[in-house]
Protein backbone atom coordinates (compact mmCIF):
# COMPACT_ATOMS: atom_id res chain seq x y z
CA UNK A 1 -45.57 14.65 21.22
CA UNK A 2 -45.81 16.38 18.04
CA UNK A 3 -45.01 12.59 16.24
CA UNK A 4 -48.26 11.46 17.66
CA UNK A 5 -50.53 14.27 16.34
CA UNK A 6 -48.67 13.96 13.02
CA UNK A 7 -49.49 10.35 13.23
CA UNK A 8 -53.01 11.03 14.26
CA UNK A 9 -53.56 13.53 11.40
CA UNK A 10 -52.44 11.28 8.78
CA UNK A 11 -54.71 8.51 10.40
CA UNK A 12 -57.58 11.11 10.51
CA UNK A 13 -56.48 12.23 6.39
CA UNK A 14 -56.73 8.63 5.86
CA UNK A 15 -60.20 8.02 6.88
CA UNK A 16 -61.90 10.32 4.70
CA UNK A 17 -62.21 8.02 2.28
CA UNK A 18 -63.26 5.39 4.70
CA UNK A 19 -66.96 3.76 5.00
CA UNK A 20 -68.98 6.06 7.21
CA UNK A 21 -71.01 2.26 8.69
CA UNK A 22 -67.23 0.72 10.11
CA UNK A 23 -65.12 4.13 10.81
CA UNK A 24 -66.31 6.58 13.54
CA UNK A 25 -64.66 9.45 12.02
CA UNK A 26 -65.51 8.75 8.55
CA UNK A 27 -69.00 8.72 9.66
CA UNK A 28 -67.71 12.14 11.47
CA UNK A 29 -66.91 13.31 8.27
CA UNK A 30 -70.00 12.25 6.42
CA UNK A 31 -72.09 14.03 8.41
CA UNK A 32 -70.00 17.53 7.71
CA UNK A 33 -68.87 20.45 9.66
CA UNK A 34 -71.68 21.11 11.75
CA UNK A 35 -71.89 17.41 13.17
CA UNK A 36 -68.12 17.84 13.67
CA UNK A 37 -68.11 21.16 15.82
CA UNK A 38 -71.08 20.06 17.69
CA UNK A 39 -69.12 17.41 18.72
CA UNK A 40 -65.71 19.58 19.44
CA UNK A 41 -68.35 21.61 21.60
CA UNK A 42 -69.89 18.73 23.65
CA UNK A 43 -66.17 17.46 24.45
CA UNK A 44 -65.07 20.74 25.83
CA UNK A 45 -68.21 21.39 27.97
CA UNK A 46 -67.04 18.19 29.23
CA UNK A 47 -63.54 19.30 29.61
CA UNK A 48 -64.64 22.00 31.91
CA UNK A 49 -66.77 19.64 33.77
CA UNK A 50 -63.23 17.46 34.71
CA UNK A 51 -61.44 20.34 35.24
CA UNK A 52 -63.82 21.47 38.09
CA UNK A 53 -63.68 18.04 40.04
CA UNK A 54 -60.68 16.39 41.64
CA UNK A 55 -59.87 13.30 39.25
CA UNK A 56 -57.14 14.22 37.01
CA UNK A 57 -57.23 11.20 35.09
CA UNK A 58 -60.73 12.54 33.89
CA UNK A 59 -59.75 15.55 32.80
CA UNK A 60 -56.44 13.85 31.06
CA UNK A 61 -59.52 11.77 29.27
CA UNK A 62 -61.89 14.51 28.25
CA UNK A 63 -58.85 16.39 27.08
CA UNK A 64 -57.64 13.74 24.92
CA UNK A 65 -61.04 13.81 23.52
CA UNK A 66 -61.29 17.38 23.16
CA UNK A 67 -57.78 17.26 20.76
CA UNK A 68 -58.77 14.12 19.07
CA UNK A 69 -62.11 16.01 17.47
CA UNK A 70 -60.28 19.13 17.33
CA UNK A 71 -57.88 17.36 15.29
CA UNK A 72 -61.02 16.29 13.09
CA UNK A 73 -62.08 19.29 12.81
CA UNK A 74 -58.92 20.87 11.76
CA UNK A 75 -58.69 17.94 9.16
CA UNK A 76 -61.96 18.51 7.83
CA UNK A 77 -60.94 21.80 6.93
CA UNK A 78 -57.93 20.80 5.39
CA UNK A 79 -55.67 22.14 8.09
CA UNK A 80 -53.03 20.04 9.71
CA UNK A 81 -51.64 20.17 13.52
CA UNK A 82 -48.79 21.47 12.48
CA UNK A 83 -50.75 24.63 11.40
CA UNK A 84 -51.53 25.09 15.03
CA UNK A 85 -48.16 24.93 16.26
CA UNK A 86 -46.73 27.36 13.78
CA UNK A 87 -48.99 29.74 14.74
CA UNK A 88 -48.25 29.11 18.71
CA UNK A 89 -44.46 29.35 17.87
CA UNK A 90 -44.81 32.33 16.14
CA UNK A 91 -46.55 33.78 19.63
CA UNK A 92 -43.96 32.38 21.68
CA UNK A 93 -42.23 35.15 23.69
CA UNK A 94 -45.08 37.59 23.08
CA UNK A 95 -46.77 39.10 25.30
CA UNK A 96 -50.79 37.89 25.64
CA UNK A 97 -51.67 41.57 25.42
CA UNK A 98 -49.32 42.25 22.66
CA UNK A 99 -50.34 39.05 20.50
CA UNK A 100 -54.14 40.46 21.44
CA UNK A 101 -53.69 43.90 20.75
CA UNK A 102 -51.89 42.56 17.51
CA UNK A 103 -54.88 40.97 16.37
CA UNK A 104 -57.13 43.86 17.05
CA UNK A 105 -55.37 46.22 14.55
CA UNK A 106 -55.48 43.69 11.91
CA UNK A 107 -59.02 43.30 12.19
CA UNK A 108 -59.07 47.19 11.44
């Protein structure tokens, strides 16, 4: 699993510098952050909307398209998956409420 989002981040890295008129996620890109999280928003309202029905296969779909402009997202902002996972190993074996509670006092 974590080849393909490595695979799918360099693909994503790569089309920054591709023409916004033949590359959906250049034109992503072009249109900045806000276009980009609108878009990360819309996919997980949908996400929520699969979850509540019976048809896994949709919600395997609207997932899939929930990462993929998550994944844009985090590229746009010159983060890579593997960002994400560090920071869910590092909370592996903690306690929610402790990895919470953590996060409170460092906001102190």
């Amino acid at each position: 699993m974590n080849d393909t989002l490595n695979r799918l981040a360099l693909l994503l890295e790569q089309r920054k510098d591709a023409d916004p008129h033949t590359s959906y996620v250049a034109k992503l890109y072009a249109k900045g952050m806000d276009s980009i999280l609108k878009k990360v928003g819309e996919e997980a309202a949908e996400t929520i909307i699969a979850a509540k029905n019976p048809n896994k296969q949709d919600l395997i779909y609207e997932t899939a398209d929930l990462w993929f402009h998550t994944l844009v997202m985090l590229a746009h902002a010159g983060l890579k998956p593997d960002d994400v996972l560090a920071e869910l190993a590092r909370r592996e074996g903690l306690s929610g409420l402790e990895e919470k509670a953590s996060r409170e006092e460092s906001a102190k």
